[in-house]
Protein backbone atom coordinates (compact mmCIF):
# COMPACT_ATOMS: atom_id res chain seq x y z
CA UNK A 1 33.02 -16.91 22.45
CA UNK A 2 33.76 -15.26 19.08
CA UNK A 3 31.93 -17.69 16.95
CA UNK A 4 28.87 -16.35 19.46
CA UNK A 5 29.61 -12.89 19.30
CA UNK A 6 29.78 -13.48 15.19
CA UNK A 7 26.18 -15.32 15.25
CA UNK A 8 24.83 -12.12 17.06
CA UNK A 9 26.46 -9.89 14.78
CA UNK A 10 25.22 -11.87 11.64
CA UNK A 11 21.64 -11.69 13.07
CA UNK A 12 21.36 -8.12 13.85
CA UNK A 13 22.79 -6.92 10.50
CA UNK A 14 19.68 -9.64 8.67
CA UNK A 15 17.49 -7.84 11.18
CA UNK A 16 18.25 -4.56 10.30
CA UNK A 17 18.47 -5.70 6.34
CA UNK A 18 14.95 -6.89 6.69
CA UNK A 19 13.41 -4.65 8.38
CA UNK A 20 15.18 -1.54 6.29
CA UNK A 21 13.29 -3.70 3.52
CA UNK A 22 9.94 -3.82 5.64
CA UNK A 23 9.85 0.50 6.10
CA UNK A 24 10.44 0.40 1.96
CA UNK A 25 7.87 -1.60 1.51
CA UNK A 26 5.37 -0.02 3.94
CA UNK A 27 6.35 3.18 2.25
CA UNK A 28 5.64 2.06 -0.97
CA UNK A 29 1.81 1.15 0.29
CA UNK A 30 1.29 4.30 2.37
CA UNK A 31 1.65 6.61 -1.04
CA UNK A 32 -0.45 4.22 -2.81
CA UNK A 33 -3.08 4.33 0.04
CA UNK A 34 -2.73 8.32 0.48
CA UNK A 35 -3.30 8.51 -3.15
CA UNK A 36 -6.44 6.57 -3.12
CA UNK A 37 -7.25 8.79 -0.06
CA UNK A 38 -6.79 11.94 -2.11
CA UNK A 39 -8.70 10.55 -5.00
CA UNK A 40 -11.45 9.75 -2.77
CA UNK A 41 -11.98 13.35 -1.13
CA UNK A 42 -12.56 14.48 -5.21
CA UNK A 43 -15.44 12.18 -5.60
CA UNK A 44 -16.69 12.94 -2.65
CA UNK A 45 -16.32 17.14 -3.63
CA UNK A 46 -18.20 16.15 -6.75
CA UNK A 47 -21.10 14.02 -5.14
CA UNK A 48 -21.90 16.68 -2.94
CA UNK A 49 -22.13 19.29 -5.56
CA UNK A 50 -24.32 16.95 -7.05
CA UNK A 51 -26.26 16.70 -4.44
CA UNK A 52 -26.03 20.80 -3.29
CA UNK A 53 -27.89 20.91 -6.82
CA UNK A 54 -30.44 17.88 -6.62
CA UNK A 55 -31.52 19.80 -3.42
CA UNK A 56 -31.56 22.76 -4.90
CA UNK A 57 -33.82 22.29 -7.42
CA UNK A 58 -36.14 19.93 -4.96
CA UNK A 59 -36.53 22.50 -2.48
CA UNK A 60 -36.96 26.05 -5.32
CA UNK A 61 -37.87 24.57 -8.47
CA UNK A 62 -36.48 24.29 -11.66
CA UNK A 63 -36.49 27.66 -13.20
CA UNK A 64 -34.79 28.67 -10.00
CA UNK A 65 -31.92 26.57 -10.68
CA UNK A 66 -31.42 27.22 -14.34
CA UNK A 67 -31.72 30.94 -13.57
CA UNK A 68 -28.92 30.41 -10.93
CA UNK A 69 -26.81 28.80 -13.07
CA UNK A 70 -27.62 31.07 -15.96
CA UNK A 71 -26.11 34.03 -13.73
CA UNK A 72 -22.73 31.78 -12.89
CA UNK A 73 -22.13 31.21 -16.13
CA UNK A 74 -22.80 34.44 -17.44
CA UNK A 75 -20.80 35.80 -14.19
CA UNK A 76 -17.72 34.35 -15.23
């Protein structure tokens, strides 16, 4: 009966060892996902700028648009 109650014991602590090693893992790939995340929500800030200003200038013109700019840049 101890030799079984030994083989349980061994098992649960290589359980727990792997999956302790498992979460550190999985932790390790969340940041590097949530980082890619975060990078991704900055190219999409600067695409739609982009675009804000490609419509922009379709919709009122040219001069309109440089003159806008002109006065933000000036503004600041």
């Amino acid at each position: 009966m101890e030799l079984f109650m030994d083989s349980i014991e061994e098992v649960v602590h290589d359980t727990e060892t792997r999956l302790s090693v498992h979460e550190a893992v999985c932790a390790e790939r969340y940041e590097g996902i949530q980082s890619s995340f975060d990078k991704g929500v900055q190219r999409m800030q600067k695409i739609e700028y982009m675009l804000y200003f490609v419509i922009f200038s379709v919709l009122f013109g040219k001069e309109f648009v440089i003159d806008l700019v002109k006065h933000y840049l000036l503004e600041k």
